[in-house]
N, C-alpha and C. Protein backbone atom coordinates (compact mmCIF):
# COMPACT_ATOMS: atom_id res chain seq x y z
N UNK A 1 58.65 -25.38 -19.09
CA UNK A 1 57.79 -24.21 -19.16
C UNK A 1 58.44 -23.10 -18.32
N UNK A 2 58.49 -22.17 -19.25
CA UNK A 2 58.93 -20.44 -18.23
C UNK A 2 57.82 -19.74 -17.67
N UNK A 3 57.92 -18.95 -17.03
CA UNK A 3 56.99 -18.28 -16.30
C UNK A 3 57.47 -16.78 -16.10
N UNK A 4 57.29 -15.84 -16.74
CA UNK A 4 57.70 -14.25 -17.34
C UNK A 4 56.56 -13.55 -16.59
N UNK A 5 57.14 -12.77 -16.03
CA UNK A 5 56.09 -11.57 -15.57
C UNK A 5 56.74 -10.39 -16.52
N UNK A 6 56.22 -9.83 -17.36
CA UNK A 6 56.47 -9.19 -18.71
C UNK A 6 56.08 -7.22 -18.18
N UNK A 7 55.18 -7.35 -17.16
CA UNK A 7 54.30 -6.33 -16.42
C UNK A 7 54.36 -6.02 -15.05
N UNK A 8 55.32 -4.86 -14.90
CA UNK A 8 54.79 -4.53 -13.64
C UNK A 8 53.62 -3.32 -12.41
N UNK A 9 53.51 -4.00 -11.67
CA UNK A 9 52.07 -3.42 -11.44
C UNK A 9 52.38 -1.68 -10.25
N UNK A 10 51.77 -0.96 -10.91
CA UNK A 10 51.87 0.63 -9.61
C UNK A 10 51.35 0.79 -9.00
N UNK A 11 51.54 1.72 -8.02
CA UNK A 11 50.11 1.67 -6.95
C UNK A 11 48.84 2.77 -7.60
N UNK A 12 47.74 2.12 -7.50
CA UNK A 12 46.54 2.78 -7.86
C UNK A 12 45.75 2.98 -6.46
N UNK A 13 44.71 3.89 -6.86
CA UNK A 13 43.29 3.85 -5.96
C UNK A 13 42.51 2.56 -6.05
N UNK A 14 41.92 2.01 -4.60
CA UNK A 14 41.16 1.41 -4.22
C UNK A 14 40.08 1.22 -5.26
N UNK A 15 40.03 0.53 -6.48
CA UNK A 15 38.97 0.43 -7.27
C UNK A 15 37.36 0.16 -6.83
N UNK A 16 37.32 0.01 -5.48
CA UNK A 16 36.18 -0.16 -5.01
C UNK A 16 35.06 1.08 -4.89
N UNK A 17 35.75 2.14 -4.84
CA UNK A 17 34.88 3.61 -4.78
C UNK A 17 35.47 4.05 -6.44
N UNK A 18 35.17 3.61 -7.07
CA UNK A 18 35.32 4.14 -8.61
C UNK A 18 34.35 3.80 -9.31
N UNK A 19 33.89 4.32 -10.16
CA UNK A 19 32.81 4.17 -11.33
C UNK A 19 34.05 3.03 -12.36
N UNK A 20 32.79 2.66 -13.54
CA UNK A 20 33.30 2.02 -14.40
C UNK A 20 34.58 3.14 -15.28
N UNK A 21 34.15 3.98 -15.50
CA UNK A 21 35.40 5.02 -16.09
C UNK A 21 36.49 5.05 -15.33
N UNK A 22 36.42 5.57 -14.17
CA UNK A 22 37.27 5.50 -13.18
C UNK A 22 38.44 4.50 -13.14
N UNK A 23 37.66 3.36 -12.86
CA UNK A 23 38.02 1.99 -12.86
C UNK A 23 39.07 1.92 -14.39
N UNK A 24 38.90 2.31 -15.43
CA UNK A 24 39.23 1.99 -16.17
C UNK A 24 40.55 3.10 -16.97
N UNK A 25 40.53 4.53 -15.96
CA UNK A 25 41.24 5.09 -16.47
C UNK A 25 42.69 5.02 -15.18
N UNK A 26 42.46 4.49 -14.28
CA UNK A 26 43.21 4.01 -12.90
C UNK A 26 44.05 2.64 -13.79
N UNK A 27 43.60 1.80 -14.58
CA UNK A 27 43.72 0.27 -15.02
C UNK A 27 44.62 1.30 -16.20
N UNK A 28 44.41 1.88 -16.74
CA UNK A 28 45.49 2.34 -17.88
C UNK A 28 46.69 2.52 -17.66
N UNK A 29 46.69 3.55 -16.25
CA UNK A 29 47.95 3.92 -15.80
C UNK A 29 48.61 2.80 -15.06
N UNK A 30 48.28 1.96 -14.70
CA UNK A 30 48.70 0.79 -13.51
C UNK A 30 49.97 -0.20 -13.94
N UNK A 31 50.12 -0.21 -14.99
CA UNK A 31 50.86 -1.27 -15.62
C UNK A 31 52.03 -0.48 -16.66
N UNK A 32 53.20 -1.34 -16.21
CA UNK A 32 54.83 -0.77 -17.03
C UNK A 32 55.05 -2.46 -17.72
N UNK A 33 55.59 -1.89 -19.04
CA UNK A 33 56.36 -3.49 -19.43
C UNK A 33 57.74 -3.56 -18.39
N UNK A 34 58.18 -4.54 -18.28
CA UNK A 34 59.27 -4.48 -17.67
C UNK A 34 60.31 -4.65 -18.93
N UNK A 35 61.55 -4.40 -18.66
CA UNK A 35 62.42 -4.72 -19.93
C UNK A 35 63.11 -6.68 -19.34
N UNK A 36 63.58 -6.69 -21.16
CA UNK A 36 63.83 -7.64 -21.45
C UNK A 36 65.16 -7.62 -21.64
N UNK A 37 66.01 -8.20 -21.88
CA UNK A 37 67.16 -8.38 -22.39
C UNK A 37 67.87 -9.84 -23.18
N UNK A 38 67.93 -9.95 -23.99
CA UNK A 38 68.53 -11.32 -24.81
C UNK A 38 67.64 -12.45 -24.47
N UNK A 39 67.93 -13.58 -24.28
CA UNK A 39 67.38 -14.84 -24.23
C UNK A 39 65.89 -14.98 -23.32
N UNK A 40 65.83 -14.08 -22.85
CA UNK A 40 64.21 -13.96 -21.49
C UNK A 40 63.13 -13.17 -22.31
N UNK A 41 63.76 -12.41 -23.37
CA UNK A 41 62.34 -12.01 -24.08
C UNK A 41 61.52 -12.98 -25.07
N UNK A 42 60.29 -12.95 -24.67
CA UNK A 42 59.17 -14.33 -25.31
C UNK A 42 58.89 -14.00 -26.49
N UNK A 43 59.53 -15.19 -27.37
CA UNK A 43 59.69 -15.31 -28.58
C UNK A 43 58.10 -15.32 -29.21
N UNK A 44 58.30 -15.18 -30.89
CA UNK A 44 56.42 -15.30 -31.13
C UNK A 44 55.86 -16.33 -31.14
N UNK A 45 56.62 -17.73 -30.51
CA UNK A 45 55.65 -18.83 -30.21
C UNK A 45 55.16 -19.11 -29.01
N UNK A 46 55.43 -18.02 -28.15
CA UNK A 46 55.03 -18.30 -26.74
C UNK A 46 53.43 -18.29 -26.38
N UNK A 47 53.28 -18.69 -25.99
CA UNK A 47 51.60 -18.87 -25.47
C UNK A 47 52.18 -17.47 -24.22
N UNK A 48 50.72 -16.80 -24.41
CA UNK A 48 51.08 -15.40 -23.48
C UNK A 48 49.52 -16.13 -22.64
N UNK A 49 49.53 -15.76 -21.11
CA UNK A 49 48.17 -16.40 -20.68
C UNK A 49 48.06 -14.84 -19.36
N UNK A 50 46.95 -14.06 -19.42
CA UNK A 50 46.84 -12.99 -18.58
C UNK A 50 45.91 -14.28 -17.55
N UNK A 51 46.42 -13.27 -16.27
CA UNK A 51 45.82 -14.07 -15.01
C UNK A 51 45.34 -12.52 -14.11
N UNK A 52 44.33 -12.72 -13.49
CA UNK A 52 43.46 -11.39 -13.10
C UNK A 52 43.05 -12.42 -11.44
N UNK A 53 42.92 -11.70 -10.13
CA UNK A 53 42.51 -12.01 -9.08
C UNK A 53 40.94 -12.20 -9.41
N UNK A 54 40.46 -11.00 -9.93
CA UNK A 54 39.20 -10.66 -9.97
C UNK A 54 38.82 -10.10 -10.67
N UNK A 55 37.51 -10.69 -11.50
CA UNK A 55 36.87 -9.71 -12.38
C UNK A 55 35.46 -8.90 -12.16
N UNK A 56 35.82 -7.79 -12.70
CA UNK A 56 34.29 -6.67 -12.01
C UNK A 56 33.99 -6.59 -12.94
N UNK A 57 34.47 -5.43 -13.86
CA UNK A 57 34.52 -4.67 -15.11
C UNK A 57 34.95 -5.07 -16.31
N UNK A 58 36.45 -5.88 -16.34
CA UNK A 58 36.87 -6.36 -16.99
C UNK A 58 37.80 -5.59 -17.63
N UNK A 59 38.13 -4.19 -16.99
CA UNK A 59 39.13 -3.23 -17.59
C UNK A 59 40.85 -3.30 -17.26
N UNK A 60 40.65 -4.37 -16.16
CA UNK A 60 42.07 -4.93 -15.92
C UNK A 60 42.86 -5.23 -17.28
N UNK A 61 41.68 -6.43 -17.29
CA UNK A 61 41.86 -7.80 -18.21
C UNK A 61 42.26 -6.36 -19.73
N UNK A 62 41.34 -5.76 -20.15
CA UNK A 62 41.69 -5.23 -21.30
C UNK A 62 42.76 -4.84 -21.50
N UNK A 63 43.45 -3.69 -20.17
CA UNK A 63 44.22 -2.82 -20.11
C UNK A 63 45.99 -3.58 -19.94
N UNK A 64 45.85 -4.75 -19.79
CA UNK A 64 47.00 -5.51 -19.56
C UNK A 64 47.16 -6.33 -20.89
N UNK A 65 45.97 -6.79 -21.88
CA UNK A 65 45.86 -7.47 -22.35
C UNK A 65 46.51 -6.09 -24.06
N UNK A 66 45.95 -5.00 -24.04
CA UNK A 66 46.44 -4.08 -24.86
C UNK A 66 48.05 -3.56 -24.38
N UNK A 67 48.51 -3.57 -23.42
CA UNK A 67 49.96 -3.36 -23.25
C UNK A 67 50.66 -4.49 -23.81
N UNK A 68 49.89 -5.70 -23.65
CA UNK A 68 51.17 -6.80 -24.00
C UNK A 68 51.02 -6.93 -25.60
N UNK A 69 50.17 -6.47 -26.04
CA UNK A 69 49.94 -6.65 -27.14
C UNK A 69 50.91 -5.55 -28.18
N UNK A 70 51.07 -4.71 -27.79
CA UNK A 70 51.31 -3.29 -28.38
C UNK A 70 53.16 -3.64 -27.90
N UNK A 71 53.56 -4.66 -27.26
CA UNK A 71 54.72 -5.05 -27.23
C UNK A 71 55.11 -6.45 -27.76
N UNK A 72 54.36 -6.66 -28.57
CA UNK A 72 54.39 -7.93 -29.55
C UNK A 72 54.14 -9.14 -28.73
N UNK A 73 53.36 -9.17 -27.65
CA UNK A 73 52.71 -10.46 -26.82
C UNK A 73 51.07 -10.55 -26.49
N UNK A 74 50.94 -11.00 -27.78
CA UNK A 74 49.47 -10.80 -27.84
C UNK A 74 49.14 -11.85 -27.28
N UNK A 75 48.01 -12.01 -25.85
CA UNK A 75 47.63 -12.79 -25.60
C UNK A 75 46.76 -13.88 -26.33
N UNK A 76 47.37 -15.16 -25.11
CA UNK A 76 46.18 -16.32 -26.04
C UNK A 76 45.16 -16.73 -25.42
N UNK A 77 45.13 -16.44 -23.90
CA UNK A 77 43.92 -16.67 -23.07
C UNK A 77 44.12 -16.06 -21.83
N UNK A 78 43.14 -15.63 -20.93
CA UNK A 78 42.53 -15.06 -20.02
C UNK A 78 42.25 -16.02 -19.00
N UNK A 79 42.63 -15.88 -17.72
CA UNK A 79 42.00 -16.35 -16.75
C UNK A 79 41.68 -15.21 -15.57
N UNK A 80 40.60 -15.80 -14.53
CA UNK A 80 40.42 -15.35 -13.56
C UNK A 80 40.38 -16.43 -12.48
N UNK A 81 40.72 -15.97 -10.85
CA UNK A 81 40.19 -16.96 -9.92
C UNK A 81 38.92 -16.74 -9.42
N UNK A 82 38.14 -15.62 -9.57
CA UNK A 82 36.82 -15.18 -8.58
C UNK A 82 36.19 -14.40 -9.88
N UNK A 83 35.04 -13.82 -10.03
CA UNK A 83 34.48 -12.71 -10.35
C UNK A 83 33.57 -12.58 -9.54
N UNK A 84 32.68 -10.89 -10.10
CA UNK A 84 31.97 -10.34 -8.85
C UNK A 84 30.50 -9.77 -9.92
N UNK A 85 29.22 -9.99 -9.36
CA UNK A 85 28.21 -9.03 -9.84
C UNK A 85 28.36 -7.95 -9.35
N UNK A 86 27.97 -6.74 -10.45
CA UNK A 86 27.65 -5.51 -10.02
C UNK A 86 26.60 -5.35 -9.07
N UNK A 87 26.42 -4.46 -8.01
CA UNK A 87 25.49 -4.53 -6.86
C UNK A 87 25.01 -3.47 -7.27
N UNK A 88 23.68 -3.46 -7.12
CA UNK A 88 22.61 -2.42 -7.51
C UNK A 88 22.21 -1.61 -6.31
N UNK A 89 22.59 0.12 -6.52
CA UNK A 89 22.04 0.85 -5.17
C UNK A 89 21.01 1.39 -5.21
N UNK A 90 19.65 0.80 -4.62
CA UNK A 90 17.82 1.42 -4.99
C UNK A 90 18.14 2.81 -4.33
């Protein structure tokens, strides 16, 4: 088994003071394919698997999951280690 990081990550704002838009237009810009060259680019039988620290929103997961896709690595499954409820401010 290989292990490809296909994506690399930029520095964004603290998603913690962002709205859901926010959150999600920060998650667009965040991510570069990296290049490939000859034998290291994942052929179309590769199992592609996105891995996320944390899920809030879920605009990570989309926004990584539409880059790899739009470079012919369409994911086959999703993971997370934690997720989080939205906290309600009365």
């Amino acid at each position: 088994m290989r292990v490809l990081r296909p994506l690399r990550a930029l520095p964004r704002p603290d998603s913690v003071v962002l709205d859901s838009a926010g959150r999600a237009a920060a998650a667009e810009s965040a991510f570069r394919l990296r290049r490939f060259g000859g034998p290291s680019r994942p052929g179309p039988d590769t199992a592609v698997v996105v891995l996320d620290d944390i899920v809030t929103t879920g605009v990570t997961l989309a926004a990584v999951s539409r880059i790899l896709r739009a470079a012919g690595m369409t994911p086959n499954v999703a993971a997370v280690l934690a997720a989080t409820q939205k906290r309600r401010h009365w």
